[in-house]
N, C-alpha and C. Protein backbone atom coordinates (compact mmCIF):
# COMPACT_ATOMS: atom_id res chain seq x y z
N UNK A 1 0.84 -1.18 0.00
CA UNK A 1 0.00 0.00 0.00
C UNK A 1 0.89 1.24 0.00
N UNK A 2 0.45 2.18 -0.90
CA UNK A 2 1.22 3.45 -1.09
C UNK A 2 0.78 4.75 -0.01
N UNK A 3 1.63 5.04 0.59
CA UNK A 3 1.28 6.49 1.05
C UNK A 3 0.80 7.75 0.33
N UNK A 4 -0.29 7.69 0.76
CA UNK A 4 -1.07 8.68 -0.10
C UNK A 4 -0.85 10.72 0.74
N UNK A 5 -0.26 11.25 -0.29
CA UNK A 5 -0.72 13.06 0.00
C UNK A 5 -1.58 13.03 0.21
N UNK A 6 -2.36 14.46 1.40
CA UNK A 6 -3.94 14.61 1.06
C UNK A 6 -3.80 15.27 -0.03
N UNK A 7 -5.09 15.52 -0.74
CA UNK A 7 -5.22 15.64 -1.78
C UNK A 7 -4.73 17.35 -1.82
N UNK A 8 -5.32 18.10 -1.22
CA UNK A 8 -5.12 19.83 -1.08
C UNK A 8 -3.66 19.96 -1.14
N UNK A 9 -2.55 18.94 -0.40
CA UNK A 9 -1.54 19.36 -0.98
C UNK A 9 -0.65 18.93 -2.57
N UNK A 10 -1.37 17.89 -2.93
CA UNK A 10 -0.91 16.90 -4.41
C UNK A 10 -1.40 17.99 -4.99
N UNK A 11 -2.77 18.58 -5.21
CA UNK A 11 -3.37 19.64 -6.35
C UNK A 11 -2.70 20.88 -6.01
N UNK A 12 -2.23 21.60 -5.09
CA UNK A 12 -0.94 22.78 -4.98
C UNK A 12 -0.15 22.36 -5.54
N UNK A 13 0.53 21.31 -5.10
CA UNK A 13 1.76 20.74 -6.07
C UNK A 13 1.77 20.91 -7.29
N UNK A 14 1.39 20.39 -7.90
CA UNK A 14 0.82 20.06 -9.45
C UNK A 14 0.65 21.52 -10.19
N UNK A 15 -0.49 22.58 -9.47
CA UNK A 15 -0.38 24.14 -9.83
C UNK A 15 0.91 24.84 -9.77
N UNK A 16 1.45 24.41 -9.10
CA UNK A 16 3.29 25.36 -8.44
C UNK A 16 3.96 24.60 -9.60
N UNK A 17 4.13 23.38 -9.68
CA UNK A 17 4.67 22.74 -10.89
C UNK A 17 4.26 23.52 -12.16
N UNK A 18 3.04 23.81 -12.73
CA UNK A 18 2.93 24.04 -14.07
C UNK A 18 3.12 25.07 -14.45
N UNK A 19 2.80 25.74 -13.15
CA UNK A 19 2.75 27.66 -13.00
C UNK A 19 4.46 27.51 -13.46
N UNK A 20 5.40 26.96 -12.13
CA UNK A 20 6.76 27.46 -12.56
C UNK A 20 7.33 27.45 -14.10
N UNK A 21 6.92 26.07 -14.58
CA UNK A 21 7.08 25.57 -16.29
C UNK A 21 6.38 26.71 -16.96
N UNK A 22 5.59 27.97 -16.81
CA UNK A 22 5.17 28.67 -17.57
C UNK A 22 3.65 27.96 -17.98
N UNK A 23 3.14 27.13 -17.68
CA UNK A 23 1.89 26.83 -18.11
C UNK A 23 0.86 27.15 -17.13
N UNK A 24 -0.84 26.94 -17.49
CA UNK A 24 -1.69 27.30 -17.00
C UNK A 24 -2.51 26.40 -15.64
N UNK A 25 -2.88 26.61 -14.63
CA UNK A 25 -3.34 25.28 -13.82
C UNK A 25 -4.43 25.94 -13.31
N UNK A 26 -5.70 25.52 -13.00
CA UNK A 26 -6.66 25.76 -12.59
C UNK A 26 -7.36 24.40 -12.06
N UNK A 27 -8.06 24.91 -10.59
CA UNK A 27 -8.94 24.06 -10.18
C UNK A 27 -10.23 23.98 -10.32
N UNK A 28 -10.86 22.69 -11.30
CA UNK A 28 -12.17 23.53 -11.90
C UNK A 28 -13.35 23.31 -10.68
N UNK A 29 -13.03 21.75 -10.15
CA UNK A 29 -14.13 21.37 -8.84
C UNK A 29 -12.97 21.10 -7.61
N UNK A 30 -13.49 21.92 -6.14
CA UNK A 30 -12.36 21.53 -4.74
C UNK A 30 -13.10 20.19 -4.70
N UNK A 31 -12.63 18.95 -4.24
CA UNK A 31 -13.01 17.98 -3.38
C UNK A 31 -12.70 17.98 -2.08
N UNK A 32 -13.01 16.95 -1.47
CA UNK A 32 -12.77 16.46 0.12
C UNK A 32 -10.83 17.02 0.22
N UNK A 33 -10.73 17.94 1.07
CA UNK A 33 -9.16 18.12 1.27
C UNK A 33 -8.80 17.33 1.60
N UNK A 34 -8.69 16.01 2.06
CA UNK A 34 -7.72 15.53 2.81
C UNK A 34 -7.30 14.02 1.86
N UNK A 35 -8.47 12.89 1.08
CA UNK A 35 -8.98 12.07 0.77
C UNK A 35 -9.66 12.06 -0.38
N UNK A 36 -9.65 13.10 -0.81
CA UNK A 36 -10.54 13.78 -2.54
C UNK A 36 -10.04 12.77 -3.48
N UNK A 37 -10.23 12.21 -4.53
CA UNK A 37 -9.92 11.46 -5.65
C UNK A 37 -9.82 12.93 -6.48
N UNK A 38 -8.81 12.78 -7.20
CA UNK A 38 -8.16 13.99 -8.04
C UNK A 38 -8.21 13.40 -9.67
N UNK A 39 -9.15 14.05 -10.37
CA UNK A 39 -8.97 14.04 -11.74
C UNK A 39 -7.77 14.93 -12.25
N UNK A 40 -7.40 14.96 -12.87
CA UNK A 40 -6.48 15.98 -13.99
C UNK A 40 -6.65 16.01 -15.70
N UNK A 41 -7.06 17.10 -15.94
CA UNK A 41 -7.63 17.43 -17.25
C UNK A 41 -6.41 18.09 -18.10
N UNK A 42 -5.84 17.15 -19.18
CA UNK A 42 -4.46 17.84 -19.44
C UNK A 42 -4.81 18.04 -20.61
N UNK A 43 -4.27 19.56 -21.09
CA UNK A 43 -4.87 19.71 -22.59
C UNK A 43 -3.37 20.51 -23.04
N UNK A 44 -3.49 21.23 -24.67
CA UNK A 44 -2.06 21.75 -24.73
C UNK A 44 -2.53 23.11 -25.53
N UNK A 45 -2.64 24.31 -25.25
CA UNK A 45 -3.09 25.41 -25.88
C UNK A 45 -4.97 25.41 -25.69
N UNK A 46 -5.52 24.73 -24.63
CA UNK A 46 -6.94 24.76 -24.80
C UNK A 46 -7.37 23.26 -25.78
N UNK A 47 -6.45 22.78 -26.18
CA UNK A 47 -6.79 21.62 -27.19
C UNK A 47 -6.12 20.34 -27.07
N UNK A 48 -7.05 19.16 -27.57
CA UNK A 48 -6.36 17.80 -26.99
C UNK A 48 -6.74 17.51 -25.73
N UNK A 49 -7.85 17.82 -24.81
CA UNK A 49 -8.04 17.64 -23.87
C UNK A 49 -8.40 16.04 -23.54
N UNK A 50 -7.91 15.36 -22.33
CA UNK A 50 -7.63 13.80 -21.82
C UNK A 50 -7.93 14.58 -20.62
N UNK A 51 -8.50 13.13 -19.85
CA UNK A 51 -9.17 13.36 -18.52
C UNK A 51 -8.38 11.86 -18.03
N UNK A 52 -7.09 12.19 -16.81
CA UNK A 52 -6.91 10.88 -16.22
C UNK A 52 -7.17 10.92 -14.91
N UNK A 53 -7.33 9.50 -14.42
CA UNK A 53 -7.51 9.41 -13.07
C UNK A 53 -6.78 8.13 -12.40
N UNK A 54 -6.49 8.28 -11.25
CA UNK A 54 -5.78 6.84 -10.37
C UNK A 54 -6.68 5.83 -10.56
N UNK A 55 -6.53 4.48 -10.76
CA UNK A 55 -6.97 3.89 -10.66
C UNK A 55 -6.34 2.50 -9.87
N UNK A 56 -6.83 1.78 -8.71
CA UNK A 56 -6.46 0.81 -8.25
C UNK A 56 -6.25 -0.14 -8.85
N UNK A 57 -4.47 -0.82 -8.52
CA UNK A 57 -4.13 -2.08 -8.91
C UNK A 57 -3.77 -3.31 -8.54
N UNK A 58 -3.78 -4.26 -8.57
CA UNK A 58 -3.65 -5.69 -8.29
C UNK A 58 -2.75 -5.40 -6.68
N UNK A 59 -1.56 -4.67 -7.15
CA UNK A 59 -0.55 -4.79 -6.01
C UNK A 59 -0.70 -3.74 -4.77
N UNK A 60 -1.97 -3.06 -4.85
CA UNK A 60 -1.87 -1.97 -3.77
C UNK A 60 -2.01 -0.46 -3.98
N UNK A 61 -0.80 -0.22 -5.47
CA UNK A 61 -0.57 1.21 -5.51
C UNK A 61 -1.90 1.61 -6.69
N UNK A 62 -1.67 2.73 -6.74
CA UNK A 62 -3.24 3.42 -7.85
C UNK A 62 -2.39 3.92 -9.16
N UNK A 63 -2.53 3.72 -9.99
CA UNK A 63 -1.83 4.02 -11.71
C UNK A 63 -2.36 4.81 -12.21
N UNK A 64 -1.90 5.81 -13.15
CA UNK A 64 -2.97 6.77 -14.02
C UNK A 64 -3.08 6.05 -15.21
N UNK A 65 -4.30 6.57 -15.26
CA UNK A 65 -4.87 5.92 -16.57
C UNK A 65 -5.52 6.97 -17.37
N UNK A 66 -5.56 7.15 -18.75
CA UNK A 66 -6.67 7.93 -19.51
C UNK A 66 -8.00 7.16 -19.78
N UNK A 67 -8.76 8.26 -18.66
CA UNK A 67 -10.19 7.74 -18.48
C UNK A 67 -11.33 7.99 -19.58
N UNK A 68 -10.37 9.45 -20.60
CA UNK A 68 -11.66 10.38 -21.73
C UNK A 68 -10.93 10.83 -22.21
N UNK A 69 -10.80 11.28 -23.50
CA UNK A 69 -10.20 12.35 -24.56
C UNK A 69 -11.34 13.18 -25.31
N UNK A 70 -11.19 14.18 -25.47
CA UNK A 70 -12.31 15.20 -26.26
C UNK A 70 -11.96 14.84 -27.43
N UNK A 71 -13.44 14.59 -27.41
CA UNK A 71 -13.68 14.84 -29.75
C UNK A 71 -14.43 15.98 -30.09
N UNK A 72 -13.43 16.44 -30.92
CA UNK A 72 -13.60 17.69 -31.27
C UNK A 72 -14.69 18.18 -32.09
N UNK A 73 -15.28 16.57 -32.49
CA UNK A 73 -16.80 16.96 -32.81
C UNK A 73 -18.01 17.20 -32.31
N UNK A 74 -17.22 16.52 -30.59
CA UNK A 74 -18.75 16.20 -29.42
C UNK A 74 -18.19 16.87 -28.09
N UNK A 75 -17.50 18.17 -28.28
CA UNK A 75 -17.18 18.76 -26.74
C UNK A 75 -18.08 18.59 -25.96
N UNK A 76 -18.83 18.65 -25.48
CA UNK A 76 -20.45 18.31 -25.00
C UNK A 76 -20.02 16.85 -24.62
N UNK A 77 -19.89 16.35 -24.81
CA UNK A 77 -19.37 14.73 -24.39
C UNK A 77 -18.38 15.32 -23.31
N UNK A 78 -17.60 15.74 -23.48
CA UNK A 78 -16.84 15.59 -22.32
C UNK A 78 -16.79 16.41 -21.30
N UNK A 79 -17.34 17.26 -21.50
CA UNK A 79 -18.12 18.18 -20.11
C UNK A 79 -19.04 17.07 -19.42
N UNK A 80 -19.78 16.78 -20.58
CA UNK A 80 -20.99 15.86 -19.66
C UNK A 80 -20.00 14.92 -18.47
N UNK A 81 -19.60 13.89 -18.99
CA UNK A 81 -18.37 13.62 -18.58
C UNK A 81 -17.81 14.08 -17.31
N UNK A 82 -17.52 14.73 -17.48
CA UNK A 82 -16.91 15.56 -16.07
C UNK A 82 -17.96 15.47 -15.17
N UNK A 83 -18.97 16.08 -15.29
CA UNK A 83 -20.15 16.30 -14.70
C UNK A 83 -20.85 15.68 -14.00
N UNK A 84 -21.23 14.19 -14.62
CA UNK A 84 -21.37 13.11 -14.08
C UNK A 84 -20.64 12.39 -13.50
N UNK A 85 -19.34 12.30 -13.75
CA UNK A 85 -18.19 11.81 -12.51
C UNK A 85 -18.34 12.72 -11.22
N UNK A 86 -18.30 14.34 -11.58
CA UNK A 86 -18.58 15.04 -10.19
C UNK A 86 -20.17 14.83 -9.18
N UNK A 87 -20.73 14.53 -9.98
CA UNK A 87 -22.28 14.03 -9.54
C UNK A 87 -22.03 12.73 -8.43
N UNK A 88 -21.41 12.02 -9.61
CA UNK A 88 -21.04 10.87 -8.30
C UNK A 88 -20.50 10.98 -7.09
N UNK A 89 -19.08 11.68 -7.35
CA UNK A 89 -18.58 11.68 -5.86
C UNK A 89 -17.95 13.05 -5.89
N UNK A 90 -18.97 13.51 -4.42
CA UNK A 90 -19.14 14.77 -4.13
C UNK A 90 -17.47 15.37 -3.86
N UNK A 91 -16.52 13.80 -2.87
CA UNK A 91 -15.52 14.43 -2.75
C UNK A 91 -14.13 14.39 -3.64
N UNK A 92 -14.69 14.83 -5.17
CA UNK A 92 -13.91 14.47 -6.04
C UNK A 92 -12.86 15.98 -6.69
N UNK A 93 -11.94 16.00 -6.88
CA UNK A 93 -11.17 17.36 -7.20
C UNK A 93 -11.15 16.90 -8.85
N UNK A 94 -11.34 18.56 -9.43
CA UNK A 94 -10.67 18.45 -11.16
C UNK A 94 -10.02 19.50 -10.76
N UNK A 95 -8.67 19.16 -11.93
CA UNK A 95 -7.78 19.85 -12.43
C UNK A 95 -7.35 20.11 -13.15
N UNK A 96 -7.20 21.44 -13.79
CA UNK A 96 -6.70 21.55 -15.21
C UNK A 96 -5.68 21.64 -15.65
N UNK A 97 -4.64 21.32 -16.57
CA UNK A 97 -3.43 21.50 -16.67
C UNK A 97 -3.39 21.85 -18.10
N UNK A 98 -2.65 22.91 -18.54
CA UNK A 98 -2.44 23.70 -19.86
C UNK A 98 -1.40 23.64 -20.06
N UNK A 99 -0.54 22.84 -20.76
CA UNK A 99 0.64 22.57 -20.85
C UNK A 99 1.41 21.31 -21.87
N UNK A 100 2.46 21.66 -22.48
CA UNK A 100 2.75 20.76 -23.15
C UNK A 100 3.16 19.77 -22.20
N UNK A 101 3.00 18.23 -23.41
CA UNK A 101 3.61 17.32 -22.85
C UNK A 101 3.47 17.27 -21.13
N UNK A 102 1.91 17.15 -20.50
CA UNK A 102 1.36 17.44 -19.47
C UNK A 102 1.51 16.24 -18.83
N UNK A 103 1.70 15.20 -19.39
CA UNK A 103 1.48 13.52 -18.42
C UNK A 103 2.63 13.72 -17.46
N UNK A 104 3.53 14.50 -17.95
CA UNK A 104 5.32 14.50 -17.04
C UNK A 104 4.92 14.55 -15.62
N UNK A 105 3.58 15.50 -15.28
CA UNK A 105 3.64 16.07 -14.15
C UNK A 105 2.82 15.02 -13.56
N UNK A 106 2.13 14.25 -14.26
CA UNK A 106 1.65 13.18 -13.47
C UNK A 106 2.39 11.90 -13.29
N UNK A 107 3.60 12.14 -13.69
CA UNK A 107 4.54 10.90 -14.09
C UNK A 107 4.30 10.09 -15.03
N UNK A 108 3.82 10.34 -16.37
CA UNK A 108 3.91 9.36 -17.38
C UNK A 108 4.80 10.08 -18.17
N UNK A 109 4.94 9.10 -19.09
CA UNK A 109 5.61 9.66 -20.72
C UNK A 109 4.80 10.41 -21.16
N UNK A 110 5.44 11.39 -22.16
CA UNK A 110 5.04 12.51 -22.96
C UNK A 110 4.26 11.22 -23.76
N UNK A 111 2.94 11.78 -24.28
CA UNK A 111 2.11 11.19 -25.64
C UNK A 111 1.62 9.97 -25.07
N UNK A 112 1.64 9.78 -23.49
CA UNK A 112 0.88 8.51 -22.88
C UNK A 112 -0.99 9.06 -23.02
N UNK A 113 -1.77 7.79 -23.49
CA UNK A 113 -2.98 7.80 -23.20
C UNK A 113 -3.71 6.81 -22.82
C-alpha cells in the first residue's frame, strides 16, 4: 500500500509545478481536502483535452490511466463527462493542466494515453 498526500496538498503541487514551467493550472471542482480522488484534465493550448484518473491495482498502488479524450466533434461529451463523474462523488477534485507534454507532471511519458 502506497502512502497517499492529502489531496489539497498533491493539487498545490501540481499548480506550483505548471505555473513554474510557464503553463496554465486551474482548479475547476475543490473535493474532500484531505482524501478527494483527483482528476487531472491535461490539454495543450486549450486543445487535446484527456481526462486521467488513479486507478487501483492488483498490487496496492493506484496508476494513471486515460479515463476520456475530447472529440472535437462532441465537446459536450466531455463536459458531460466531467459532470457526471462530479455528480457521483461529491468528494472528487478536477484539475486543469495547460501545458505541453502534461502527463510529465503526473509521471507518465510525454504522448501517454
Amino acid at each position: 500500500m502506497e502512502v497517499r498526500l492529502p489531496a489539497h496538498v498533491e493539487v498545490s503541487a501540481l499548480i506550483r509545478q505548471v505555473e513554474a514551467e510557464g503553463g496554465f493550472a486551474a482548479v475547476v471542482k475543490k473535493g474532500q481536502r484531505e482524501a478527494g480522488t483527483i482528476l487531472v484534465i491535461l490539454a495543450e493550448k486549450g486543445a487535446n483535452a484527456r481526462v486521467f484518473e488513479r486507478m487501483p491495482q492488483l498490487d496496492g498502488t493506484r496508476a494513471w490511466h486515460c479515463a476520456k479524450t475530447q472529440d472535437i466533434e462532441n465537446k459536450e461529451e466531455f463536459s458531460d463527462y466531467l459532470e457526471r463523474r462530479a455528480s457521483q462523488d461529491p468528494d472528487l477534485w478536477i484539475l486543469e493542466l495547460d501545458i505541453a507534454n502534461g502527463e510529465r507532471f503526473i509521471g507518465l511519458p510525454p504522448g501517454f494515453s
